[in-house]
N, C-alpha and C. Protein backbone atom coordinates (compact mmCIF):
# COMPACT_ATOMS: atom_id res chain seq x y z
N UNK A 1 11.13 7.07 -15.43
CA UNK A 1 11.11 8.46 -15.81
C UNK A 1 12.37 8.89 -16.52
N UNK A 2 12.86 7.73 -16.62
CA UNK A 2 14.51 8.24 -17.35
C UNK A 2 13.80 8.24 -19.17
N UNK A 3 12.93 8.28 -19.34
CA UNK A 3 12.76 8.43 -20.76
C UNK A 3 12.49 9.95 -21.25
N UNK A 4 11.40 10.29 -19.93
CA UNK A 4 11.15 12.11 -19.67
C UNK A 4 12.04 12.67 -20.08
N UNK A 5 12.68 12.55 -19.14
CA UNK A 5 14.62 13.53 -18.77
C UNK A 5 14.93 13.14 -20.44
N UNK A 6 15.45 11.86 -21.16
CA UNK A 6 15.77 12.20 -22.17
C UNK A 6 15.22 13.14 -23.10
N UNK A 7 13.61 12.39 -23.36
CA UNK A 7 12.99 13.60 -24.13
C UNK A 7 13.17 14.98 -23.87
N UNK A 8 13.05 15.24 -22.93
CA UNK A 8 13.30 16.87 -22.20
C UNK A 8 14.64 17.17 -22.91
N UNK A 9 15.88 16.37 -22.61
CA UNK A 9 17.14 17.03 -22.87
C UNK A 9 17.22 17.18 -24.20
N UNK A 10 16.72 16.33 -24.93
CA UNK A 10 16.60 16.16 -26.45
C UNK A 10 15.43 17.73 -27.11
N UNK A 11 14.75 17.79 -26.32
CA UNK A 11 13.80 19.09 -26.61
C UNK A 11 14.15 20.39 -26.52
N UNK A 12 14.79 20.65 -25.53
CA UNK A 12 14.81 21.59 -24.77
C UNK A 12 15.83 22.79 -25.89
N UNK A 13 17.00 22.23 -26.30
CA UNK A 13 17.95 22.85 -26.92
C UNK A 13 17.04 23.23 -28.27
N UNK A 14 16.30 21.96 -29.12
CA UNK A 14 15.62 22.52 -30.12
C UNK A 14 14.81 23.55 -29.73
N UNK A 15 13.93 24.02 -28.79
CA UNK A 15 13.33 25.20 -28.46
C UNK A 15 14.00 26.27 -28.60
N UNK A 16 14.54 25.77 -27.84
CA UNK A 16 15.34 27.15 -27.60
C UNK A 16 16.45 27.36 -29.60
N UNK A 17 17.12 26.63 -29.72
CA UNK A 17 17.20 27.22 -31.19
C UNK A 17 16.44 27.63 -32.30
N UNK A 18 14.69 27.11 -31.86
CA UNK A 18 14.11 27.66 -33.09
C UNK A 18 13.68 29.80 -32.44
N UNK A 19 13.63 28.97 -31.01
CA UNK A 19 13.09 30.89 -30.38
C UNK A 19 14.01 31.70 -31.30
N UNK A 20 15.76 30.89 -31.24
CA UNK A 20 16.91 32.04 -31.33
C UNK A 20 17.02 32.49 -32.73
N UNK A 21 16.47 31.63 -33.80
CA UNK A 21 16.58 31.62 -34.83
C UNK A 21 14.87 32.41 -35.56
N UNK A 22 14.17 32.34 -34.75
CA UNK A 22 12.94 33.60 -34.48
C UNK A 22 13.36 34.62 -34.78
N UNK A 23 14.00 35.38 -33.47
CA UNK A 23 14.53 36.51 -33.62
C UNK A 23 15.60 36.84 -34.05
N UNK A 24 16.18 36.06 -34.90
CA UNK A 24 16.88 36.25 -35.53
C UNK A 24 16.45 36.68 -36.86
N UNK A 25 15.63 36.03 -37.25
CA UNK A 25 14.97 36.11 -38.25
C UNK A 25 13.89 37.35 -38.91
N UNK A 26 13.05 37.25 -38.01
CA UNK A 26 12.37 38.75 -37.49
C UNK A 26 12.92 39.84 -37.33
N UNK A 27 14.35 40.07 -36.81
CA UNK A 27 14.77 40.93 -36.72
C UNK A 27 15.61 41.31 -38.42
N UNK A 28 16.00 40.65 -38.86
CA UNK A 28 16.64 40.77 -39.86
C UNK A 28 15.29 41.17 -40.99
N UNK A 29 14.27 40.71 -40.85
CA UNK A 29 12.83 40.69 -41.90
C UNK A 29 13.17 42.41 -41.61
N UNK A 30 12.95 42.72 -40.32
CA UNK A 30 12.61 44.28 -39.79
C UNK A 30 13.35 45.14 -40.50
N UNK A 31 14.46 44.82 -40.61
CA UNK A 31 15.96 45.80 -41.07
C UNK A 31 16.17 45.74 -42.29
N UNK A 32 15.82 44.66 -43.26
CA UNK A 32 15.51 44.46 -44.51
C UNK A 32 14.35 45.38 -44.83
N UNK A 33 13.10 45.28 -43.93
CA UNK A 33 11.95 46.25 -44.63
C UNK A 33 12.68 47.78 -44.27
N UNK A 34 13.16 48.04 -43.57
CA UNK A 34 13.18 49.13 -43.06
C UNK A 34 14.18 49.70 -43.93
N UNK A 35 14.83 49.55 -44.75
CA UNK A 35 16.35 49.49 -45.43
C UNK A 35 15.68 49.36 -47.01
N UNK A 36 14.82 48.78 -47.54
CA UNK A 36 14.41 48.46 -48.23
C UNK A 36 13.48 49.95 -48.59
């Protein structure tokens, strides 16, 4: 199961940077339309 845990550790951060880069993103789309 030590292959899991890698995959997991290897995954986990990309998730979470595409979520952060989501709302990041989205939010900036928002403020651009809204500004626009």
């Amino acid at each position: 199961w030590y292959m899991s845990v890698l995959v997991l550790i290897m995954i986990v951060p990309v998730i979470a940077m595409a979520i952060a880069l989501e709302r990041y993103i989205a939010r900036g789309l928002l403020v651009g339309a809204v500004k626009g």
